[in-house]
PDB file of N, CA and C in Angstrom:
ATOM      1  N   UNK A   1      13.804  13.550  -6.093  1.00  0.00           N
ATOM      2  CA  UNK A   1      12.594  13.308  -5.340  1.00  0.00           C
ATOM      3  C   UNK A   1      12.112  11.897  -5.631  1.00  0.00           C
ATOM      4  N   UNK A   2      11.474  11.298  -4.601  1.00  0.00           N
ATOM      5  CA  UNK A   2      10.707   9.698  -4.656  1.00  0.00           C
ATOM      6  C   UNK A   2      10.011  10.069  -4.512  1.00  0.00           C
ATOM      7  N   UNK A   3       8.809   9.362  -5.096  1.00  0.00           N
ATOM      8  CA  UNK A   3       6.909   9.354  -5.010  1.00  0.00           C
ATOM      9  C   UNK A   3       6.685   8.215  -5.409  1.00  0.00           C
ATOM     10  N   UNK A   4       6.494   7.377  -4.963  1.00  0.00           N
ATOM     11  CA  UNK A   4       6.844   6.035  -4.474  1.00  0.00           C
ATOM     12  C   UNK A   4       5.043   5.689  -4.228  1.00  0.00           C
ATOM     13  N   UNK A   5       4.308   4.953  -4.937  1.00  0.00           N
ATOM     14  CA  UNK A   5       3.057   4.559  -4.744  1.00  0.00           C
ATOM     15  C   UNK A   5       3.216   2.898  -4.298  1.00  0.00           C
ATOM     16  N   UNK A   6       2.678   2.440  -3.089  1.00  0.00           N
ATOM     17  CA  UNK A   6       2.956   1.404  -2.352  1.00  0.00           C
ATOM     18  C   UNK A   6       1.806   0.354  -2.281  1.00  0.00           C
ATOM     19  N   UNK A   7       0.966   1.043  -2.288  1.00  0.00           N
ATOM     20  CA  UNK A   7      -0.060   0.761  -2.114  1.00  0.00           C
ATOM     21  C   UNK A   7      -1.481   1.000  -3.015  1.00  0.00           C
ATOM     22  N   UNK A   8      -2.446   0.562  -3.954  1.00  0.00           N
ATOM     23  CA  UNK A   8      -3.897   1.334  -4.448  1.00  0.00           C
ATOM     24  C   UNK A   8      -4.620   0.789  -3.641  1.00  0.00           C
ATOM     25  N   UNK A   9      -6.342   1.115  -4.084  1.00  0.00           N
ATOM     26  CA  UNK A   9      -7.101   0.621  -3.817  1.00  0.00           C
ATOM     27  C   UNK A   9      -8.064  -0.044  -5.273  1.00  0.00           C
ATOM     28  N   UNK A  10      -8.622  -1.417  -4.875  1.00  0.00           N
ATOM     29  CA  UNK A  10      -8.879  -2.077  -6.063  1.00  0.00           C
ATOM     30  C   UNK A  10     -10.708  -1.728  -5.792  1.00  0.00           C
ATOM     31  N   UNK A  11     -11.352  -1.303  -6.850  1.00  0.00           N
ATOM     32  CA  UNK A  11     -12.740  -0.554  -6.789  1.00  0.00           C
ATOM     33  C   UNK A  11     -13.677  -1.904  -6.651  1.00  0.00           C
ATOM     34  N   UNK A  12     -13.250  -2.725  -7.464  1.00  0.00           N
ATOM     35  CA  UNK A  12     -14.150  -4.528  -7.825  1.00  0.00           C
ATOM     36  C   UNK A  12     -14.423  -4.689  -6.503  1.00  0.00           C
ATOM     37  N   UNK A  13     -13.776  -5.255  -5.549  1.00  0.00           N
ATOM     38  CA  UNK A  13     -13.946  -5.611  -4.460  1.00  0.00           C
ATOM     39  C   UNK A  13     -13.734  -4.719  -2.804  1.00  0.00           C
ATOM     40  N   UNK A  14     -13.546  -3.845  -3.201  1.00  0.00           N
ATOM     41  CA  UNK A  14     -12.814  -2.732  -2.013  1.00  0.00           C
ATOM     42  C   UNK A  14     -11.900  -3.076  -1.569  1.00  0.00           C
ATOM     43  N   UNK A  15     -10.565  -3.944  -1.484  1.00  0.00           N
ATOM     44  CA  UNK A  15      -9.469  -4.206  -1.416  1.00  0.00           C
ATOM     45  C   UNK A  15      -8.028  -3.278  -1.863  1.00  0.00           C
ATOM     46  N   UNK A  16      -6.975  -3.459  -0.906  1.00  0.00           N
ATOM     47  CA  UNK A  16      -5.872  -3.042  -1.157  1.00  0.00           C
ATOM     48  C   UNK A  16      -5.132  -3.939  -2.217  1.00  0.00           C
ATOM     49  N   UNK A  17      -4.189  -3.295  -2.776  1.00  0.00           N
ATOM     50  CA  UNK A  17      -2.722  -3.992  -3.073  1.00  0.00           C
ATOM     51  C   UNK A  17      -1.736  -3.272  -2.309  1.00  0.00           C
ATOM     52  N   UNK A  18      -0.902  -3.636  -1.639  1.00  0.00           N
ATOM     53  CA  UNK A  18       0.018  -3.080  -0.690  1.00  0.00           C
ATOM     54  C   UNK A  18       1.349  -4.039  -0.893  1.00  0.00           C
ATOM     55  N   UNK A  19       2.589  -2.790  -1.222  1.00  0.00           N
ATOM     56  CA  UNK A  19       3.992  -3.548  -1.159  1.00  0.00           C
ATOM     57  C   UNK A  19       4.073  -4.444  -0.166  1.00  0.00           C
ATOM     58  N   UNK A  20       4.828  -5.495  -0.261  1.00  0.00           N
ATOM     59  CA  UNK A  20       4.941  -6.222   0.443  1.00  0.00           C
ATOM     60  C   UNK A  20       6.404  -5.946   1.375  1.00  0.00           C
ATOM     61  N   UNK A  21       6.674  -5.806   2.917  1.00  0.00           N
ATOM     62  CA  UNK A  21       7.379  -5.222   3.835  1.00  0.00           C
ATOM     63  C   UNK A  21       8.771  -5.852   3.141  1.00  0.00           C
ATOM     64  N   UNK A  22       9.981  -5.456   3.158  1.00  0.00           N
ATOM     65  CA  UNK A  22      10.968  -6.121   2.835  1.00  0.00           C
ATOM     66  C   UNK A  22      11.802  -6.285   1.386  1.00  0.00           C
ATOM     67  N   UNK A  23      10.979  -5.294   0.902  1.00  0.00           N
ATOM     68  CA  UNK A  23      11.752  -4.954  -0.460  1.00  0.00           C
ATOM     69  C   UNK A  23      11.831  -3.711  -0.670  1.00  0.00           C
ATOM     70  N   UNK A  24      12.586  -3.152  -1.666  1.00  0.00           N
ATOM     71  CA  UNK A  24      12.927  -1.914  -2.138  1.00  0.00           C
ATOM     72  C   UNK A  24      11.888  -1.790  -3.141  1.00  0.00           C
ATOM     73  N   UNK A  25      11.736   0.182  -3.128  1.00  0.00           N
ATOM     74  CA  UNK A  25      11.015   0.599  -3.955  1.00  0.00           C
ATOM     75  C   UNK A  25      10.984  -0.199  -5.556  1.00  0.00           C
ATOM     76  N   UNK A  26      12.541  -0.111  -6.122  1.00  0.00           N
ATOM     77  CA  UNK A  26      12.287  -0.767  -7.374  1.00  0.00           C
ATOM     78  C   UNK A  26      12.809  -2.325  -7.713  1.00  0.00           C
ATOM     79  N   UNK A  27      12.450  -2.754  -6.457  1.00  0.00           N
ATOM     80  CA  UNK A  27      11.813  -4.640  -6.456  1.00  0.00           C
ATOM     81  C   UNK A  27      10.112  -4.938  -6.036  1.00  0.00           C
ATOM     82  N   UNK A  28       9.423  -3.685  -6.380  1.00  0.00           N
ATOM     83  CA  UNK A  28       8.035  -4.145  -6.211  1.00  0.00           C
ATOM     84  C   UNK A  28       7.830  -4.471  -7.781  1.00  0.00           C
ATOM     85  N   UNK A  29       7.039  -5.708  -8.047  1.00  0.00           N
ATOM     86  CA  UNK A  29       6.686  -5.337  -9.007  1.00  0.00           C
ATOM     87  C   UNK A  29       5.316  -5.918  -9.041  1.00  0.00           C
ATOM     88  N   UNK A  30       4.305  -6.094  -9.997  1.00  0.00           N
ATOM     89  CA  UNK A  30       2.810  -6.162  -9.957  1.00  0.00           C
ATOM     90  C   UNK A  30       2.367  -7.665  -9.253  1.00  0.00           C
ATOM     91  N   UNK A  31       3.478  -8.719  -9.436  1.00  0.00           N
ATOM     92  CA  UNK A  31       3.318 -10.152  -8.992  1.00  0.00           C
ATOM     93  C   UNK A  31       3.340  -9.863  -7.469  1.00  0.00           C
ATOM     94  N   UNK A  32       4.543  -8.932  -6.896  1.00  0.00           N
ATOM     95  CA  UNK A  32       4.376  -9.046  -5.569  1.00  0.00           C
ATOM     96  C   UNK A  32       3.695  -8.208  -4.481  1.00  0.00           C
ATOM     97  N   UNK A  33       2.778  -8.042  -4.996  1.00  0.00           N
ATOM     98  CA  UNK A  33       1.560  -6.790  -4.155  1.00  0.00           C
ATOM     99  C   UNK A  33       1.018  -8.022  -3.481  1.00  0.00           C
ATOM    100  N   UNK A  34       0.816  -7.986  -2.170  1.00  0.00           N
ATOM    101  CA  UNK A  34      -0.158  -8.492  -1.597  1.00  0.00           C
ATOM    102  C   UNK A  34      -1.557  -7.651  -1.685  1.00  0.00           C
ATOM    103  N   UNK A  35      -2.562  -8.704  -1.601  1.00  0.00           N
ATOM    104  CA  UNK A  35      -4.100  -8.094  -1.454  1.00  0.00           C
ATOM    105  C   UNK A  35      -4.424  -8.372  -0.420  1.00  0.00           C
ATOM    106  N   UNK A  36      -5.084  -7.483   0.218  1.00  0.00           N
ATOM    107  CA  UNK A  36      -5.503  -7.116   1.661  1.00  0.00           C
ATOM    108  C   UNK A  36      -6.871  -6.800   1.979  1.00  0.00           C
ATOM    109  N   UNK A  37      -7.664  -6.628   2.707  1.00  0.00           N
ATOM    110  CA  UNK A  37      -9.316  -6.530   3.251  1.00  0.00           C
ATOM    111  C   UNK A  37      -8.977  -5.005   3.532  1.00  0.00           C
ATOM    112  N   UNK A  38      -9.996  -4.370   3.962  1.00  0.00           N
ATOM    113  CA  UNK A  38      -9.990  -2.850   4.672  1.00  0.00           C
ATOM    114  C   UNK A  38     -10.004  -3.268   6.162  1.00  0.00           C
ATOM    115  N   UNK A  39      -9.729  -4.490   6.484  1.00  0.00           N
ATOM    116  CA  UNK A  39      -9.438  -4.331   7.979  1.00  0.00           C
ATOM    117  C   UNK A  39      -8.047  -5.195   8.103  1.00  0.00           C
ATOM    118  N   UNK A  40      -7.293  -5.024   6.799  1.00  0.00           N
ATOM    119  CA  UNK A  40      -5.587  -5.249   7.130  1.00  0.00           C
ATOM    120  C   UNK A  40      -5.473  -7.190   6.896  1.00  0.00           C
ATOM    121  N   UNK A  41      -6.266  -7.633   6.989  1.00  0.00           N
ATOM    122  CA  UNK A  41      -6.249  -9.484   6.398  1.00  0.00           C
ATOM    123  C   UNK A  41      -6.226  -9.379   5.661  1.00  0.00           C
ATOM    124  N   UNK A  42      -4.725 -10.344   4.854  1.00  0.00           N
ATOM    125  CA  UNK A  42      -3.848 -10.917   3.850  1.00  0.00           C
ATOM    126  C   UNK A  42      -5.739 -11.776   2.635  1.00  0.00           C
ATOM    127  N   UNK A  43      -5.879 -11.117   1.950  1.00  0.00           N
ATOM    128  CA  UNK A  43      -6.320 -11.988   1.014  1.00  0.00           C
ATOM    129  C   UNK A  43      -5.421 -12.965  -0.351  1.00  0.00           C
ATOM    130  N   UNK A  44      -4.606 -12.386  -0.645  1.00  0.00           N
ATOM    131  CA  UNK A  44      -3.241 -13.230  -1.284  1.00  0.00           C
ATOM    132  C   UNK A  44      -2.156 -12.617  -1.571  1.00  0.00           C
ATOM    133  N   UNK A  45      -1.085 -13.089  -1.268  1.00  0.00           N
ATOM    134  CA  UNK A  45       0.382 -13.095  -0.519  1.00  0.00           C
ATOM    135  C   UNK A  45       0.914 -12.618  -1.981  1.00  0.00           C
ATOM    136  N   UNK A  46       0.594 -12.818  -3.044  1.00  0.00           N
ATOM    137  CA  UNK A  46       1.292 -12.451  -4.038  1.00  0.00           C
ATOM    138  C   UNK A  46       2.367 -13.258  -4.386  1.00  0.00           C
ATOM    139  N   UNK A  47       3.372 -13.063  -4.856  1.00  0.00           N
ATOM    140  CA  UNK A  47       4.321 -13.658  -5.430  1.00  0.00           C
ATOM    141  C   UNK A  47       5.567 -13.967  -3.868  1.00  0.00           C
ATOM    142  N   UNK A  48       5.070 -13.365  -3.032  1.00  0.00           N
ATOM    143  CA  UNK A  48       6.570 -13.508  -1.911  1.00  0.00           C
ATOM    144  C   UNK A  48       6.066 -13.621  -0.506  1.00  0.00           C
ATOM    145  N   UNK A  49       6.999 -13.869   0.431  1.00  0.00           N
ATOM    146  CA  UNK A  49       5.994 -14.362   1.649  1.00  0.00           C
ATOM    147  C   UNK A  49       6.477 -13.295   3.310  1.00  0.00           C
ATOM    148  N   UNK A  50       6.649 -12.264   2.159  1.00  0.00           N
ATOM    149  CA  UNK A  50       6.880 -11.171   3.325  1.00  0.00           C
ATOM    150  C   UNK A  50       6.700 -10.670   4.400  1.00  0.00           C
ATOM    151  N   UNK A  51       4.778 -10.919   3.871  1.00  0.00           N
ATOM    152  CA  UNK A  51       3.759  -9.861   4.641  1.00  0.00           C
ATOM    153  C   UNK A  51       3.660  -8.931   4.284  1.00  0.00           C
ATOM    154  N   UNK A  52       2.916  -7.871   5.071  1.00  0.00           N
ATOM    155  CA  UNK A  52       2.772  -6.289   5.380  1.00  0.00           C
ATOM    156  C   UNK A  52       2.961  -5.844   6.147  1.00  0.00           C
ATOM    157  N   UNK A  53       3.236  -4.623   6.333  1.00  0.00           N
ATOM    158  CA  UNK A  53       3.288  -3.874   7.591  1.00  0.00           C
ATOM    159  C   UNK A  53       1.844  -3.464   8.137  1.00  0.00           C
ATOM    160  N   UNK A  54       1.512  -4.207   9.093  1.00  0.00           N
ATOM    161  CA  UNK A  54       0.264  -3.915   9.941  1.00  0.00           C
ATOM    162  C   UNK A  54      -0.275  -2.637  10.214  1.00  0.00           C
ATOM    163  N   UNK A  55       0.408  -1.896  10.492  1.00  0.00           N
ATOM    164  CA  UNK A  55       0.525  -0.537  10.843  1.00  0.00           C
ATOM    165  C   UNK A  55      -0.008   0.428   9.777  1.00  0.00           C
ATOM    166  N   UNK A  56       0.732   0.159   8.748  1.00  0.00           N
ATOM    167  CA  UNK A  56       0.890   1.025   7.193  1.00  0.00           C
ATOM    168  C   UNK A  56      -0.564   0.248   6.407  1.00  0.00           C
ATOM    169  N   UNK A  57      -0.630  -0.996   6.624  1.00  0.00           N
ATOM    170  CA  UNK A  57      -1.851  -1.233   5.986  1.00  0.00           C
ATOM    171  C   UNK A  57      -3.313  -0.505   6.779  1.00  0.00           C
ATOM    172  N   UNK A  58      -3.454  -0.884   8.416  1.00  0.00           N
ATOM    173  CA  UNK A  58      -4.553  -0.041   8.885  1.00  0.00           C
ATOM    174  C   UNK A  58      -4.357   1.931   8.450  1.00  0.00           C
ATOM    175  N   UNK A  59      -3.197   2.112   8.522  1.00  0.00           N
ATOM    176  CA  UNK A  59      -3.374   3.596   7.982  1.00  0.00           C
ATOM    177  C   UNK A  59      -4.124   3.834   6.970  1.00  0.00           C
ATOM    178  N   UNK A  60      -3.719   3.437   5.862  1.00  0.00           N
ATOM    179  CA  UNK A  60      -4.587   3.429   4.400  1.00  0.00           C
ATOM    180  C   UNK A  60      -5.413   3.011   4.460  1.00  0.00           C
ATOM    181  N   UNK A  61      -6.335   1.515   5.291  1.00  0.00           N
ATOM    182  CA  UNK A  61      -7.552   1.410   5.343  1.00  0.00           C
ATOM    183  C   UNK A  61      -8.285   2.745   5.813  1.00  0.00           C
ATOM    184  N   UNK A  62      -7.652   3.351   6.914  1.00  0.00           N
ATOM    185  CA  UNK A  62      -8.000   4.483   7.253  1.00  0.00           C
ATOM    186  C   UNK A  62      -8.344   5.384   6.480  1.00  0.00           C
ATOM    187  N   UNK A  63      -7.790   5.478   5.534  1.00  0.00           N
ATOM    188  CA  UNK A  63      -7.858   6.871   4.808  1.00  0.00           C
ATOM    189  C   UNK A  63      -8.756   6.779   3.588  1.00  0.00           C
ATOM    190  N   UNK A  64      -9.092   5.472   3.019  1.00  0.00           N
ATOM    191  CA  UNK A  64      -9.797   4.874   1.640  1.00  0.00           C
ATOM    192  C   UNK A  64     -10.997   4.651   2.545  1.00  0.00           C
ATOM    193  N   UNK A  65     -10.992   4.449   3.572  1.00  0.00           N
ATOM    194  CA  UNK A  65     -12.462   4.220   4.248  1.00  0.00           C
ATOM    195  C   UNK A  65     -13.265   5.644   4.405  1.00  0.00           C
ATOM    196  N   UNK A  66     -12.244   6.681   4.874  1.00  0.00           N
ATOM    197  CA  UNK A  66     -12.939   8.216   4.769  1.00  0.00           C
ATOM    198  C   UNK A  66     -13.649   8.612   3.592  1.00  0.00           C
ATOM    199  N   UNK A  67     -12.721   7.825   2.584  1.00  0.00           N
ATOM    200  CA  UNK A  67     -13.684   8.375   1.092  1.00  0.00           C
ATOM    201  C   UNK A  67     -14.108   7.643   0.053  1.00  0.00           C
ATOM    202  N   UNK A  68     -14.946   6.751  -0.325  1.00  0.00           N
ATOM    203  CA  UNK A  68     -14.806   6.240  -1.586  1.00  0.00           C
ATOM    204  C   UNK A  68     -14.469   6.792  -3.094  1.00  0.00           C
ATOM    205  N   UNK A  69     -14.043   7.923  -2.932  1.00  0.00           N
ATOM    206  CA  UNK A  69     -13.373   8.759  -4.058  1.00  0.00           C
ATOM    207  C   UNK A  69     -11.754   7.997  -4.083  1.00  0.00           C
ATOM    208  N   UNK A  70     -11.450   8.343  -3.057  1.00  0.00           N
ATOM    209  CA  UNK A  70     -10.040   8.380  -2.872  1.00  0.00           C
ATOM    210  C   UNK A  70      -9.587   6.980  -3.198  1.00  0.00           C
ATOM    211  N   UNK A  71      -8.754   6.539  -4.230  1.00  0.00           N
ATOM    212  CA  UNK A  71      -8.376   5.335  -4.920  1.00  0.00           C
ATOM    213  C   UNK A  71      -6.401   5.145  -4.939  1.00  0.00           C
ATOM    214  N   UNK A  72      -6.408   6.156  -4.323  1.00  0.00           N
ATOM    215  CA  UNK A  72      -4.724   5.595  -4.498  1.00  0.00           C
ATOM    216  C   UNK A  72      -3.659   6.782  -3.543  1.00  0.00           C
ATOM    217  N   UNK A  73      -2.877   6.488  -2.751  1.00  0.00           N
ATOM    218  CA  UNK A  73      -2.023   7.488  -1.617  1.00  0.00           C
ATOM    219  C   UNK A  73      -0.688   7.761  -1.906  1.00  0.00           C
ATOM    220  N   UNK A  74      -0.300   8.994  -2.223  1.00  0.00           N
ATOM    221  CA  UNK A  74       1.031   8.928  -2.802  1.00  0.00           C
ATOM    222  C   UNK A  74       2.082   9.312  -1.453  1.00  0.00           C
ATOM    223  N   UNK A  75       3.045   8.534  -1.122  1.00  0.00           N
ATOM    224  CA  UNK A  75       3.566   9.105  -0.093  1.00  0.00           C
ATOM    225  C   UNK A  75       5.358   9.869  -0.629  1.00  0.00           C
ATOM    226  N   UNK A  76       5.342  10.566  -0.657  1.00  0.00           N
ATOM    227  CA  UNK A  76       6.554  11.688  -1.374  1.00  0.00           C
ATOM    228  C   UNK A  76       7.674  11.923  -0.262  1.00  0.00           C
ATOM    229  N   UNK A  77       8.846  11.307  -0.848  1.00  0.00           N
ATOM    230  CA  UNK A  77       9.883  11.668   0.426  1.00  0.00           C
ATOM    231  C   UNK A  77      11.052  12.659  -0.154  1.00  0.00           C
ATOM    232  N   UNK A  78      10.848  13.999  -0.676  1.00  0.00           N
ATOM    233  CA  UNK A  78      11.668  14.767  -1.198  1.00  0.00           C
ATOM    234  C   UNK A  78      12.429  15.421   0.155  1.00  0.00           C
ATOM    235  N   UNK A  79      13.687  15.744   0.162  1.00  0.00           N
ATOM    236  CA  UNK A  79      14.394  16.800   1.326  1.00  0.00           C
ATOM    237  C   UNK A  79      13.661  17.916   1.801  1.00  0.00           C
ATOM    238  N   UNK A  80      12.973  18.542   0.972  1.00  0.00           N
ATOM    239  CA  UNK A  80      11.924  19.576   1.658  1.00  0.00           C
ATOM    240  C   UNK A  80      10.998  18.545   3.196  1.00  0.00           C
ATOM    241  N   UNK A  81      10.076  18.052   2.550  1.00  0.00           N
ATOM    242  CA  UNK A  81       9.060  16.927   2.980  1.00  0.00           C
ATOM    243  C   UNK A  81       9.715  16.246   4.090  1.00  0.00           C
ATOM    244  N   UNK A  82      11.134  15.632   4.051  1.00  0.00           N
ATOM    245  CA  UNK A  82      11.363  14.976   5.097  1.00  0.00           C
ATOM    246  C   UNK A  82      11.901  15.970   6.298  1.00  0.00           C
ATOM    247  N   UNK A  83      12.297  17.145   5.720  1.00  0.00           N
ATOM    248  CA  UNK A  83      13.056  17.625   7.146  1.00  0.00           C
ATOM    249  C   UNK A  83      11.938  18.556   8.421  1.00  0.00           C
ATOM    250  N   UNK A  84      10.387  18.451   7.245  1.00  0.00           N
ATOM    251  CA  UNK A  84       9.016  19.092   8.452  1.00  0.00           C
ATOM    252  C   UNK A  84       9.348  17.896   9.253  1.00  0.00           C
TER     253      UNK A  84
END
């Protein structure tokens, strides 16, 4: 099973860290998180000049905006999970 955390949310400022599009799970590492706004704008690129996925970042704004509890999204891709 993968459980693969891509993304948190940073509490200081209400900001993401979000993998950056174009690497593998275990080539993220803490230098290359981009930081992001809750409306998906790059606040710093991090260590690489990838980007994000537009898409995947408004989702999670989505979902950290429903709650200020909610601080971090685990997305789980086990064979059960992928074949719903």
């Amino acid at each position: 099973m993968c459980m693969c955390v891509r993304q948190a949310r940073l509490s200081a400022d209400n900001s993401l860290l979000i993998a950056p599009r174009g690497l593998m799970h275990d080539e993220v590492t803490a230098s290359s998180l981009v930081k992001v706004d809750m409306q998906g704008s790059v606040i710093d690129d991090g260590t690489t000049t990838f980007g994000v996925d537009d898409a995947a970042a408004s989702l999670h704004a989505a979902v950290y905006s429903a709650s200020n509890s909610v601080m971090c999204v685990l997305h789980i891709a086990s064979p059960a999970v992928l074949s719903v």
